[in-house]
Protein backbone atom coordinates (compact mmCIF):
# COMPACT_ATOMS: atom_id res chain seq x y z
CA UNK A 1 0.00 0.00 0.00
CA UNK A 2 1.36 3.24 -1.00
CA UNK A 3 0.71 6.26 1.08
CA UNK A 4 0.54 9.76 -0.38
CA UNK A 5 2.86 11.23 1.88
CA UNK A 6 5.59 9.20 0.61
CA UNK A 7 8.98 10.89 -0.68
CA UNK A 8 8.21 9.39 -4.41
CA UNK A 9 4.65 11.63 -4.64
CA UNK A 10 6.14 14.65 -3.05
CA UNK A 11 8.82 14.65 -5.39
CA UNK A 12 7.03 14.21 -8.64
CA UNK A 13 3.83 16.14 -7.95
CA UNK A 14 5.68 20.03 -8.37
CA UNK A 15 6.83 18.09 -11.75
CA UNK A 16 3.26 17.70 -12.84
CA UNK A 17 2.16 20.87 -11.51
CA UNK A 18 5.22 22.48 -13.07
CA UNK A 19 4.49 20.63 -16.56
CA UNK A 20 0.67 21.63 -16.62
CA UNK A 21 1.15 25.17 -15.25
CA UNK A 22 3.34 25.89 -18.35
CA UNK A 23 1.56 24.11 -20.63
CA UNK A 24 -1.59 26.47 -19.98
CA UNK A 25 0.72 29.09 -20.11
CA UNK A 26 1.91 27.90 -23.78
CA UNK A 27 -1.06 27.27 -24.84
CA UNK A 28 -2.90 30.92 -23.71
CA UNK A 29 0.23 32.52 -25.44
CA UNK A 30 -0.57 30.73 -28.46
CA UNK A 31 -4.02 31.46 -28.47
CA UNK A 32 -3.25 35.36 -28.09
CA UNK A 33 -0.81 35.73 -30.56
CA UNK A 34 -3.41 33.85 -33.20
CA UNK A 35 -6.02 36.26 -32.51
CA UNK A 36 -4.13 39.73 -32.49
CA UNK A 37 -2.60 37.87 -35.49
CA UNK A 38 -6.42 37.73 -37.02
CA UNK A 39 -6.89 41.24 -36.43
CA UNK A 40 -3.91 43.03 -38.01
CA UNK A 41 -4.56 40.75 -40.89
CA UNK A 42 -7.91 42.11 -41.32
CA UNK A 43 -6.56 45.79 -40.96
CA UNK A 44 -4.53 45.79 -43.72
CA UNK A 45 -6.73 44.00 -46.30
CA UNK A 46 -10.32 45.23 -46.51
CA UNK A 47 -12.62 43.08 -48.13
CA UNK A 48 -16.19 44.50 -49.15
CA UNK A 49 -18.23 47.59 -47.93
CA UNK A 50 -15.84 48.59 -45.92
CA UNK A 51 -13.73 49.77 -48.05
CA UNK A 52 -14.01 53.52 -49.26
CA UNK A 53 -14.77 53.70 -52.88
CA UNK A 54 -14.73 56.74 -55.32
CA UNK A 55 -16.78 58.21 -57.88
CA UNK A 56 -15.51 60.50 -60.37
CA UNK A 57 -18.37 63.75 -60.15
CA UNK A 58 -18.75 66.53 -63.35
CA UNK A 59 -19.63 69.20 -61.19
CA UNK A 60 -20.87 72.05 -62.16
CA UNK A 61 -22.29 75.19 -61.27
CA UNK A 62 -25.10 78.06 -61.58
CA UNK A 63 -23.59 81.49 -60.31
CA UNK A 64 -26.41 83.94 -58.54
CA UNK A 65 -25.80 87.38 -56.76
CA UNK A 66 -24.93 86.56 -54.03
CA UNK A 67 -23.51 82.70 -53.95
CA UNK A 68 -22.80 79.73 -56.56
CA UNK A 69 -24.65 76.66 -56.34
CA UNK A 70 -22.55 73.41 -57.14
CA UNK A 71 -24.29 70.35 -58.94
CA UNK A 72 -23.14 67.20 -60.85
CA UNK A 73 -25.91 65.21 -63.18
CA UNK A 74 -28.31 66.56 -65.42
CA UNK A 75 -31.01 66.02 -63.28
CA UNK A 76 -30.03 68.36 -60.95
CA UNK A 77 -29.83 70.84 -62.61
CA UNK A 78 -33.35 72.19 -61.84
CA UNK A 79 -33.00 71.95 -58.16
CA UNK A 80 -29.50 74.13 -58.50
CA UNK A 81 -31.19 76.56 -60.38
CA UNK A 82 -34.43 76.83 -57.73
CA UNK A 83 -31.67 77.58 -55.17
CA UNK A 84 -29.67 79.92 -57.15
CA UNK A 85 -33.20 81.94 -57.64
């Protein structure tokens, strides 16, 4: 009969603890770098919406007395010139 207060399980339970306390710590390391990993990946190559697109505009513009009124499209144009009035 082996009793736990025996020089053999004193000596090889720090081991164990020792062995599992750095594997969590391994394995949480691992885990963190893989995620902030994810994130700068996705900060330097957008993908969709998200991304800021341009349009080129015509603009033009109807000059009153006191201001000019700016407008691009051709169906605009009769809204800029009820402002401009």
């Amino acid at each position: 009969m082996i009793f736990p207060n025996t020089i053999s399980h004193r000596i090889s339970r720090p081991r164990l603890t020792r062995f599992l306390r750095s594997s969590v710590v391994f394995a949480f390391v691992l885990l963190a770098g893989a995620v902030l990993l994810s994130d700068v990946q996705a900060q330097y190559f957008g993908f969709g919406k998200n991304r800021v697109q341009y349009q080129q505009f015509d603009w033009r513009f109807i000059q009153s007395d006191h201001f000019d009124v700016y407008y691009y499209g051709s169906e605009n144009y009769y809204l800029a010139e009820f402002t401009a009035k």
